[in-house]
C-alpha atoms as a PDB file:
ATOM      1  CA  UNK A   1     106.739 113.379  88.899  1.00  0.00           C
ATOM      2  CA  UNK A   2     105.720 117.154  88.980  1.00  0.00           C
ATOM      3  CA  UNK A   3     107.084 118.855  91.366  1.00  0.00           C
ATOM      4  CA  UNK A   4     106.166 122.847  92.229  1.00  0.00           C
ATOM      5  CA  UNK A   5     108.224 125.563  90.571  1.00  0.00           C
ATOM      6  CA  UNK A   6     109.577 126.101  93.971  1.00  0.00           C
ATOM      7  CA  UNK A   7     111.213 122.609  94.733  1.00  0.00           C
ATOM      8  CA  UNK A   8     114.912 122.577  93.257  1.00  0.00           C
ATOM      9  CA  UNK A   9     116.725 118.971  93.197  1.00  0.00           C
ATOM     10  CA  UNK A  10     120.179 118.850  94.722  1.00  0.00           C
ATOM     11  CA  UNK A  11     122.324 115.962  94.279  1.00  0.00           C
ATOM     12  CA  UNK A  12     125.179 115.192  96.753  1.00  0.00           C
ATOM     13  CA  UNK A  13     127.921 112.020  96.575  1.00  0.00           C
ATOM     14  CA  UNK A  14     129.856 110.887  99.724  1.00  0.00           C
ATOM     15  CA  UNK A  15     132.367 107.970  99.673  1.00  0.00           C
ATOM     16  CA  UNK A  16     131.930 105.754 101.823  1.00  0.00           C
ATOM     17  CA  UNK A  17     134.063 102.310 102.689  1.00  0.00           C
ATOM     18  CA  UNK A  18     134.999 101.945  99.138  1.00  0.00           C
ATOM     19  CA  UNK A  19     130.744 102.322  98.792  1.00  0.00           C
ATOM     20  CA  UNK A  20     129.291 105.236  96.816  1.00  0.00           C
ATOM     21  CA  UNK A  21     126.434 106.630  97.844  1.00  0.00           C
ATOM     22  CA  UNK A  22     124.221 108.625  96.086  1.00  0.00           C
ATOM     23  CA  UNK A  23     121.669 111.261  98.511  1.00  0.00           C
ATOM     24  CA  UNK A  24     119.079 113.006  96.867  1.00  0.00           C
ATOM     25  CA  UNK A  25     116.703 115.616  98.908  1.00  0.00           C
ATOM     26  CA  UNK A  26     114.206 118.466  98.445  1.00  0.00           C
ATOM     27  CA  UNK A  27     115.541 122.281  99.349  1.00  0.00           C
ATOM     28  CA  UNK A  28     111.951 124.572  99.826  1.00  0.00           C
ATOM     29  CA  UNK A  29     112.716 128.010  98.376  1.00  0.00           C
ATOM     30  CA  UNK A  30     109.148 128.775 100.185  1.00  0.00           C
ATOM     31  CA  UNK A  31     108.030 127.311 103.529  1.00  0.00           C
ATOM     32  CA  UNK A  32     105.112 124.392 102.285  1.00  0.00           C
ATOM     33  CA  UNK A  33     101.733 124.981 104.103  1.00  0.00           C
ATOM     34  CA  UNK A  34     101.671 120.602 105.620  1.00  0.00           C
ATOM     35  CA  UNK A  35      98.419 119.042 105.987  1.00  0.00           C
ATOM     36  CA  UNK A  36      96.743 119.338 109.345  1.00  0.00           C
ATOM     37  CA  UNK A  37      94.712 116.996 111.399  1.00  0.00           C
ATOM     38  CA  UNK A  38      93.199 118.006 114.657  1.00  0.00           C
ATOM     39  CA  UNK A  39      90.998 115.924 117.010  1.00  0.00           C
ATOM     40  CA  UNK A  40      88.291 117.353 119.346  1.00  0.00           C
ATOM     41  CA  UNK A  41      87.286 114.419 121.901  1.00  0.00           C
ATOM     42  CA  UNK A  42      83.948 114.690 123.883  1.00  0.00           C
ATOM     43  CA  UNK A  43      84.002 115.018 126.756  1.00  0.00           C
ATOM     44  CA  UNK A  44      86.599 117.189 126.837  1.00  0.00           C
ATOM     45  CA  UNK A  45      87.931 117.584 130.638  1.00  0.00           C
ATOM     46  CA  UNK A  46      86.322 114.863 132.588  1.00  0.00           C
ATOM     47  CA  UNK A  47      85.072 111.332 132.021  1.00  0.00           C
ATOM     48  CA  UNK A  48      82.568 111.739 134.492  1.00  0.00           C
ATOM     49  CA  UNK A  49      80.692 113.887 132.002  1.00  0.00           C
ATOM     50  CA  UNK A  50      79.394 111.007 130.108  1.00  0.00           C
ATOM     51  CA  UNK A  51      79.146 107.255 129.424  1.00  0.00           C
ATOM     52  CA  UNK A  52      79.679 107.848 125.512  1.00  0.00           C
ATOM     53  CA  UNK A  53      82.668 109.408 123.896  1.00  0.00           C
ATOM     54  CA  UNK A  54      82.917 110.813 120.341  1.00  0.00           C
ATOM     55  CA  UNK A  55      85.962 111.866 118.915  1.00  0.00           C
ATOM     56  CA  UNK A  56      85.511 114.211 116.229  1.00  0.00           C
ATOM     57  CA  UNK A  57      88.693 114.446 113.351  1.00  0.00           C
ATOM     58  CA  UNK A  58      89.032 117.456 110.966  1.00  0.00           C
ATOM     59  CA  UNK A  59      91.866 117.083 108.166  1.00  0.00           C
ATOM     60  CA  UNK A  60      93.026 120.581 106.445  1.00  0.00           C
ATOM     61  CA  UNK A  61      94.109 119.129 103.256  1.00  0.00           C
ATOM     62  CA  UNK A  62      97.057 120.859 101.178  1.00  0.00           C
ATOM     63  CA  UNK A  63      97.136 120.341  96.940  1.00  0.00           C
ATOM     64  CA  UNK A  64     100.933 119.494  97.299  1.00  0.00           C
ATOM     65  CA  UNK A  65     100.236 116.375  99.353  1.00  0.00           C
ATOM     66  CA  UNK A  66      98.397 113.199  99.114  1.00  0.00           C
ATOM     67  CA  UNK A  67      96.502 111.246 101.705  1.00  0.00           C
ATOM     68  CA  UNK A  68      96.976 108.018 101.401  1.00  0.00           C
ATOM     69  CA  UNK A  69      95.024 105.392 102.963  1.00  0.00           C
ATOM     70  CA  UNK A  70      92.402 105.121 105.558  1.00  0.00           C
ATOM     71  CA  UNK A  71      92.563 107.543 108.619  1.00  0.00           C
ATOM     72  CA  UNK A  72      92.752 105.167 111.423  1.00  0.00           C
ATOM     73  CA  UNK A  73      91.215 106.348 115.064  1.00  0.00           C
ATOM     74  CA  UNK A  74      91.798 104.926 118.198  1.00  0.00           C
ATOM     75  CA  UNK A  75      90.874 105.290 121.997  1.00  0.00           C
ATOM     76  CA  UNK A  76      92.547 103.662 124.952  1.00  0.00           C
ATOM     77  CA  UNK A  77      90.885 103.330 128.084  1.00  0.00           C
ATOM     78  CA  UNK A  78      93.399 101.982 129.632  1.00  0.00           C
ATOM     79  CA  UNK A  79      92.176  98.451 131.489  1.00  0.00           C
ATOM     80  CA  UNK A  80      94.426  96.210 131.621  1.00  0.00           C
ATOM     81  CA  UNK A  81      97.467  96.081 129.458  1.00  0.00           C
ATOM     82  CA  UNK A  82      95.585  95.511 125.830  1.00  0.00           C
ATOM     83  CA  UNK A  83      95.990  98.345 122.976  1.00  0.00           C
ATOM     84  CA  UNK A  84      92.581  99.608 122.984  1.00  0.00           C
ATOM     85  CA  UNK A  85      90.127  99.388 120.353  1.00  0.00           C
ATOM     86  CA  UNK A  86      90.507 101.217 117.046  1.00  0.00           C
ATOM     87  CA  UNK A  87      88.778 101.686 113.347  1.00  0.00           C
ATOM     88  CA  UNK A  88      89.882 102.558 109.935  1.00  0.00           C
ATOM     89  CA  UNK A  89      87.786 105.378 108.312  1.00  0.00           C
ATOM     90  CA  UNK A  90      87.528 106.136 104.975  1.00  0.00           C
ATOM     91  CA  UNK A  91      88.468 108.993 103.121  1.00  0.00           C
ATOM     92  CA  UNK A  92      88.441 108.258  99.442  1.00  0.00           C
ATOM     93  CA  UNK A  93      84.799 109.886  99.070  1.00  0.00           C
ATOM     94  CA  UNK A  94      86.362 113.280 100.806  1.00  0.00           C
ATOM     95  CA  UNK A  95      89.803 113.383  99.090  1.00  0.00           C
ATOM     96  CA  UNK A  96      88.474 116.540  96.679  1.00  0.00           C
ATOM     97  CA  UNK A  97      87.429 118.578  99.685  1.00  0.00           C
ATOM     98  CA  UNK A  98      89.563 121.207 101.280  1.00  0.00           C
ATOM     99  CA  UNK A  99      88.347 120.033 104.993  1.00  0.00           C
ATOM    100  CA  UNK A 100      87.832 116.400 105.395  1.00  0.00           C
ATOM    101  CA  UNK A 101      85.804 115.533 108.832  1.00  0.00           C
ATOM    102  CA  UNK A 102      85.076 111.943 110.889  1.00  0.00           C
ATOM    103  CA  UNK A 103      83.597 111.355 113.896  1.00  0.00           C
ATOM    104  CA  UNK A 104      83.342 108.300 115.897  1.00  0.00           C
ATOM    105  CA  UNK A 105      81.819 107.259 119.225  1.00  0.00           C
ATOM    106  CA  UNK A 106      82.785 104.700 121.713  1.00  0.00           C
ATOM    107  CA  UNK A 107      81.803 103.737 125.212  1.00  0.00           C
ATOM    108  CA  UNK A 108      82.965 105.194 128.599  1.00  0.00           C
ATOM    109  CA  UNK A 109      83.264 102.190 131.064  1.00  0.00           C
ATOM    110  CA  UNK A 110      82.572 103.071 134.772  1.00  0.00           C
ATOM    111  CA  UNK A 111      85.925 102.182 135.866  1.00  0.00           C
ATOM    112  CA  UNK A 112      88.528 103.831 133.085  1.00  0.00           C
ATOM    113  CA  UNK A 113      90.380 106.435 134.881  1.00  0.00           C
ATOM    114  CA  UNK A 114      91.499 107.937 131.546  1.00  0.00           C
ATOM    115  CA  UNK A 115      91.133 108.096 128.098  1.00  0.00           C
ATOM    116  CA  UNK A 116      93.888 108.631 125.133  1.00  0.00           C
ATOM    117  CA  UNK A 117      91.977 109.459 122.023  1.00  0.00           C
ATOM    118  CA  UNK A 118      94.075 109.552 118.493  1.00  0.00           C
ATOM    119  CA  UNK A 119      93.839 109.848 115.018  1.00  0.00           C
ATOM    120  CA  UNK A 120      96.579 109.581 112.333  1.00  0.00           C
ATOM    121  CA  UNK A 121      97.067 109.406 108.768  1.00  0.00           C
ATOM    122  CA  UNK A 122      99.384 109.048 106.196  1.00  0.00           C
ATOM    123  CA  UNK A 123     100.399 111.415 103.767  1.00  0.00           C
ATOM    124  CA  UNK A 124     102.366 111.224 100.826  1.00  0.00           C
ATOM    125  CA  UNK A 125     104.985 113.689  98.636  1.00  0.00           C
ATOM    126  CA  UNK A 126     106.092 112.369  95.839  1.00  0.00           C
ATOM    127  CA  UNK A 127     108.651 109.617  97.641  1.00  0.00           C
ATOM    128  CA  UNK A 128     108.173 110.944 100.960  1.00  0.00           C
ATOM    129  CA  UNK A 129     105.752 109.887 103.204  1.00  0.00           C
ATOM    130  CA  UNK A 130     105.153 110.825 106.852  1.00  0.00           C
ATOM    131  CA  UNK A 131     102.203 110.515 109.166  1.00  0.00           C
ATOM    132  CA  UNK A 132     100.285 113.329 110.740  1.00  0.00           C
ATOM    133  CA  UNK A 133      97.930 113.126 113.772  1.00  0.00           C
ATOM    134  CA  UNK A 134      96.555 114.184 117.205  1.00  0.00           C
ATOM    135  CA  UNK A 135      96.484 113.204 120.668  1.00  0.00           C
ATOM    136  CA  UNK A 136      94.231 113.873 123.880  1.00  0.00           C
ATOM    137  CA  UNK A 137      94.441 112.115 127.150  1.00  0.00           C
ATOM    138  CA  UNK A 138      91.217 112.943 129.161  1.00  0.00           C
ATOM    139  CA  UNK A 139      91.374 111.738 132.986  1.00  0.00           C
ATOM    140  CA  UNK A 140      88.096 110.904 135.113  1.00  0.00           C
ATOM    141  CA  UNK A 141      87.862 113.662 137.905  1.00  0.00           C
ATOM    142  CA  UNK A 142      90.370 115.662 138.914  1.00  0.00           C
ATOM    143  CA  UNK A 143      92.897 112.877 140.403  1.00  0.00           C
ATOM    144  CA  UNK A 144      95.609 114.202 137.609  1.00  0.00           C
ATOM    145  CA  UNK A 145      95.398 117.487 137.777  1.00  0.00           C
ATOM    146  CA  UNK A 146      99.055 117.982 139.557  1.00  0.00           C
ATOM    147  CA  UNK A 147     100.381 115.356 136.961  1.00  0.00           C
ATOM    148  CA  UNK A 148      98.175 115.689 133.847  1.00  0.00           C
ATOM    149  CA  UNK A 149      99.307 118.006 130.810  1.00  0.00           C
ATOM    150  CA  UNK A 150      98.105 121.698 130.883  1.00  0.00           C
END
């Protein structure tokens, strides 16, 4: 595995109920610049605005870090008590670009209140993986506005 010129391994034992246990993590010497992923969801306040929704995903790569898999975005509209409905996008045909974008539509049914758009990835560091993503709840009208997220 290569690692940056700025990584340095430490190795730590601990005894443990007769058990030893070897931990092994990363110490930065610089802060690492993570992947970003951002959504922009139209519309963007109120439901009302339209019968079709897009929801537009922009992923600021980093050379450190791998993407791995598909970037899987999702909308909920909230009927009933079912996950709503959500597709897997592929990336493999972006992975060399600094700025990797998606966009996908769906429809607005007349009676969802509110919407909670998402997108999330996985991304990979040599054994470490974590996900990155994005959120936005947009409500129908102004019902939420003393309860909604400012």
């Amino acid at each position: 595995m290569n690692w940056p010129k700025d990584v340095k391994w430490r190795k730590f034992c601990e005894k443990k109920r007769n058990k030893l246990a070897l931990l092994r993590f990363v110490v930065h010497t610089q802060r690492a610049a993570l992947p970003k992923l951002s959504i922009e969801v139209t519309p963007k306040k109120d439901l009302n605005k339209g019968k079709i929704g897009s929801i537009k995903t922009k992923i600021e790569t980093n050379d450190n870090f791998k993407l791995v898999g598909d970037l899987v975005v999702s909308y909920n509209t909230h009927l009933g008590w079912d996950v709503g409905p959500q597709t897997s996008v592929s990336v493999k045909d972006q992975l060399d670009e600094k700025v990797i974008t998606s966009e996908e539509f769906f429809n607005i049914p007349d009676n969802c209140w509110v919407v909670n758009a998402s997108a999330v990835i996985w991304v990979e560091y040599g054994n470490f993986k974590f996900k990155i993503h994005d959120q936005k709840i947009i409500f129908r009208g102004n019902w939420a506005n003393e309860v909604g997220r400012k």
